[in-house]
C-alpha atoms as a PDB file:
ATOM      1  CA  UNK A   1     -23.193   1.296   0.182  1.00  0.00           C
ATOM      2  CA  UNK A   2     -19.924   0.601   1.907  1.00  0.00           C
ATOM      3  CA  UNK A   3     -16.792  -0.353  -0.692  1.00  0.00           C
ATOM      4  CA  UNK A   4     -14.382  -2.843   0.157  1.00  0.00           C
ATOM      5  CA  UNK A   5     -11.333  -1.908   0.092  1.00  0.00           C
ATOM      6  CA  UNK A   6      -9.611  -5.140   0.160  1.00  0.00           C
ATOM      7  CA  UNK A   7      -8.211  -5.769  -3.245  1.00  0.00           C
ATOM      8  CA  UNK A   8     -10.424  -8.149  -5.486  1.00  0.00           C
ATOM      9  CA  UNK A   9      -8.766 -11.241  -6.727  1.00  0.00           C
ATOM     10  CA  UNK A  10      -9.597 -12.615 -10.175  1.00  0.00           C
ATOM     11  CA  UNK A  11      -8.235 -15.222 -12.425  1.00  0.00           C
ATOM     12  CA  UNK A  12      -6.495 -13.922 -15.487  1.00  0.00           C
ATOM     13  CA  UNK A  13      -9.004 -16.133 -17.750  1.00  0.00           C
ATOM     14  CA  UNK A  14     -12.392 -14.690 -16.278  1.00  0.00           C
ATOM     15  CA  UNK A  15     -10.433 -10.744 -16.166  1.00  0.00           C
ATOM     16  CA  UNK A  16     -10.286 -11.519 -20.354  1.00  0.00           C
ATOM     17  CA  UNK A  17     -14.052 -12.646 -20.573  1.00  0.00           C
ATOM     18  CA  UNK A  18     -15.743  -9.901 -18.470  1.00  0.00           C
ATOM     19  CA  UNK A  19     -13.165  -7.198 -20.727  1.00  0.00           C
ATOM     20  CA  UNK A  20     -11.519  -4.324 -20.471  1.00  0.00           C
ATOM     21  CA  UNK A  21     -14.039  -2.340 -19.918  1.00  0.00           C
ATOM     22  CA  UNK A  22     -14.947  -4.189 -16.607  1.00  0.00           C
ATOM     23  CA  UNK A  23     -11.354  -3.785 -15.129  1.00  0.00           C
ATOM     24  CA  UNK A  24     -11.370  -0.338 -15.908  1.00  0.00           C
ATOM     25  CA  UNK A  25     -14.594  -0.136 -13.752  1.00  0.00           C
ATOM     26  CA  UNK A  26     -13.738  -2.060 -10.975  1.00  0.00           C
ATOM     27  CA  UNK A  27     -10.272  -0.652 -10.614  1.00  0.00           C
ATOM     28  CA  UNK A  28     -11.376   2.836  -9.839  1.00  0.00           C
ATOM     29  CA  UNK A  29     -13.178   1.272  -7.048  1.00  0.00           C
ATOM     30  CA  UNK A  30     -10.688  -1.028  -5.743  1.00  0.00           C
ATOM     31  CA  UNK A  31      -7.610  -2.770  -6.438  1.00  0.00           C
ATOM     32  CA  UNK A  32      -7.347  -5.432  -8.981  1.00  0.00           C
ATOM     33  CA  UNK A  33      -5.081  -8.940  -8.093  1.00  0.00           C
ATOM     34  CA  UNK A  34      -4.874 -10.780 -11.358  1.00  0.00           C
ATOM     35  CA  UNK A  35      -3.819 -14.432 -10.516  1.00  0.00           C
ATOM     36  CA  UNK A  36      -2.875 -17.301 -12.824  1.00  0.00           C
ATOM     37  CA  UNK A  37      -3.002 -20.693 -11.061  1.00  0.00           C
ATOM     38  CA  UNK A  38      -3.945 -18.895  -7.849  1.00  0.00           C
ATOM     39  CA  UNK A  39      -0.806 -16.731  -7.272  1.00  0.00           C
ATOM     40  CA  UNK A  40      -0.992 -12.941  -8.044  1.00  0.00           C
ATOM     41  CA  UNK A  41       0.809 -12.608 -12.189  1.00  0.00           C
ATOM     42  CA  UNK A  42      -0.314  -8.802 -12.284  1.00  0.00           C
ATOM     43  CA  UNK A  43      -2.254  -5.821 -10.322  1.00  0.00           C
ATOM     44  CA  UNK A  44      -4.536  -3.149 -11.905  1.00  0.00           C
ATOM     45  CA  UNK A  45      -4.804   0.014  -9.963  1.00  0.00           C
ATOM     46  CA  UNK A  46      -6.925   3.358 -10.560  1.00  0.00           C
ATOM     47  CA  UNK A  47      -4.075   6.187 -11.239  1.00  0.00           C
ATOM     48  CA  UNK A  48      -5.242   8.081  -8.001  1.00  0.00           C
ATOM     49  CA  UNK A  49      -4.588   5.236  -6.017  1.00  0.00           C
ATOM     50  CA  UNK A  50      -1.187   4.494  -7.211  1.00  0.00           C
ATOM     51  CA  UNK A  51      -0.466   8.358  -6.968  1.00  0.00           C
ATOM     52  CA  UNK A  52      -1.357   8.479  -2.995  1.00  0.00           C
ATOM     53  CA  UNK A  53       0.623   5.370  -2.867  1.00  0.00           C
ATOM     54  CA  UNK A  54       3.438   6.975  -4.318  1.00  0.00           C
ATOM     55  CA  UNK A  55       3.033  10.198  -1.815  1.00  0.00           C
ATOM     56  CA  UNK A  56       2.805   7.795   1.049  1.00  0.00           C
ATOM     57  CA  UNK A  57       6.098   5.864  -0.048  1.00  0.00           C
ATOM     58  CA  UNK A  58       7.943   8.938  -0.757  1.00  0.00           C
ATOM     59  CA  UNK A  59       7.176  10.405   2.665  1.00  0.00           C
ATOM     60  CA  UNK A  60       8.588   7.424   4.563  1.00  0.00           C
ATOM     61  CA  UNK A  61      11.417   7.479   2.344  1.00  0.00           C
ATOM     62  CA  UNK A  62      11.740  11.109   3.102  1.00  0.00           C
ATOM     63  CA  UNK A  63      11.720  10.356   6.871  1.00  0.00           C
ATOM     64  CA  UNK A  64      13.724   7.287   6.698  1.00  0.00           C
ATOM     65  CA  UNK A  65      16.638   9.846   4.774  1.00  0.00           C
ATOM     66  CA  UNK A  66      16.416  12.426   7.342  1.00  0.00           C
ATOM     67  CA  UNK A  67      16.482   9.871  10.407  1.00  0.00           C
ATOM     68  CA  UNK A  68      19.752   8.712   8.587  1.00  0.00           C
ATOM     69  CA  UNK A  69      21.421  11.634   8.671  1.00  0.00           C
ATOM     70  CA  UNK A  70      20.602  12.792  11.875  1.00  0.00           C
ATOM     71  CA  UNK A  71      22.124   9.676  13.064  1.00  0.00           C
ATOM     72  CA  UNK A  72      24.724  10.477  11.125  1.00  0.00           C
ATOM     73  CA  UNK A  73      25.453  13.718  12.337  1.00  0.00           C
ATOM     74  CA  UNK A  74      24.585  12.815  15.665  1.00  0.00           C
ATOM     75  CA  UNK A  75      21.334  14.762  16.271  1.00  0.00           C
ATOM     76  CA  UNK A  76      18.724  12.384  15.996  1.00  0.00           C
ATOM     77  CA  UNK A  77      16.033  12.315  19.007  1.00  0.00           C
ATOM     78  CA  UNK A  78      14.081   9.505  19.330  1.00  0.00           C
ATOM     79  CA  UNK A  79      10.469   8.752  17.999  1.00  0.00           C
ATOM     80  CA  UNK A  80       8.044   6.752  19.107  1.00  0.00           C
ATOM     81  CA  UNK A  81       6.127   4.566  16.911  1.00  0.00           C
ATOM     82  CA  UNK A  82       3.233   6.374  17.257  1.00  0.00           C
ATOM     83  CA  UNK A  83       4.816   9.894  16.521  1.00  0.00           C
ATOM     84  CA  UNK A  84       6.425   8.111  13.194  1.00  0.00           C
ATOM     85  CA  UNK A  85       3.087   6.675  12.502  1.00  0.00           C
ATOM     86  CA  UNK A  86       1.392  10.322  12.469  1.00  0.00           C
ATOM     87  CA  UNK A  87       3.544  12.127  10.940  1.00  0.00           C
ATOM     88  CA  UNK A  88       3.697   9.726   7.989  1.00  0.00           C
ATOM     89  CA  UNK A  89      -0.518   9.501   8.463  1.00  0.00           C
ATOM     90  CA  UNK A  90       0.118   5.373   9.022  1.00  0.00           C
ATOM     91  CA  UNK A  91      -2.590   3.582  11.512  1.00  0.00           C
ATOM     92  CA  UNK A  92      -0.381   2.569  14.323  1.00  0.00           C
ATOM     93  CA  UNK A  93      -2.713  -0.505  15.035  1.00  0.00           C
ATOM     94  CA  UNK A  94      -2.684  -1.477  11.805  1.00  0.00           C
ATOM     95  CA  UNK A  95       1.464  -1.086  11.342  1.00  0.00           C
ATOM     96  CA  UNK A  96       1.793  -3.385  15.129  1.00  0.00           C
ATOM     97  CA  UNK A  97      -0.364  -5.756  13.513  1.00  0.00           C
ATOM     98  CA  UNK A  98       1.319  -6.072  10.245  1.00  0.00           C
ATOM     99  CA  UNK A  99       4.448  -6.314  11.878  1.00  0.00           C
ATOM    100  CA  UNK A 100       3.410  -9.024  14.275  1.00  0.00           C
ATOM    101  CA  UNK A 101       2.167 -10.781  11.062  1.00  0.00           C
ATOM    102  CA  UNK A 102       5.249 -10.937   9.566  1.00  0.00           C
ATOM    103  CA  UNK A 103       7.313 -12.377  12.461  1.00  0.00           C
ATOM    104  CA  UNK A 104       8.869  -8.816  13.692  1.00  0.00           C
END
């Protein structure tokens, strides 16, 4: 059995009738999307998840610090998408598709 890893979305008023209990076992699965009216009020995430996600974002913040100051000191080299994408463990397919999504 294959899980999705797309995040589930579920209205705020069925969330409170299937309980607690249900969100906490769905969310160590996969990511949560609570939505009121149909736009996202809220997210529920397992702890682990939100913990790699922190990693991840700290990484690229790490390597977005350090690419600033070698600028600034004038001894940067360049990187290619793909070198930026491994060393941060990113999907370079996935990061030139986001990017085309959102107009860039």
């Amino acid at each position: 059995m294959t899980v999705d890893s797309r995040p589930l979305r579920v209205p705020i008023q069925e969330a409170s009738k299937r309980g607690v209990s249900w969100l906490n076992e769905t969310a160590s699965e996969r990511r949560i999307l609570l939505t009121r009216f149909g736009r996202v009020n809220a997210v529920i995430d397992s702890a682990e998840r939100l913990d790699e996600t922190a990693a991840k974002v700290e990484a690229a913040r790490r390597e977005v610090v350090e690419q600033f100051a070698d600028l600034a000191l004038d001894r940067s080299s360049k990187w290619s998408l793909e070198d930026v994408c491994t060393k941060l463990g990113l999907d370079v397919d996935r990061v030139r598709d986001r990017a085309s999504a959102l107009g860039r």
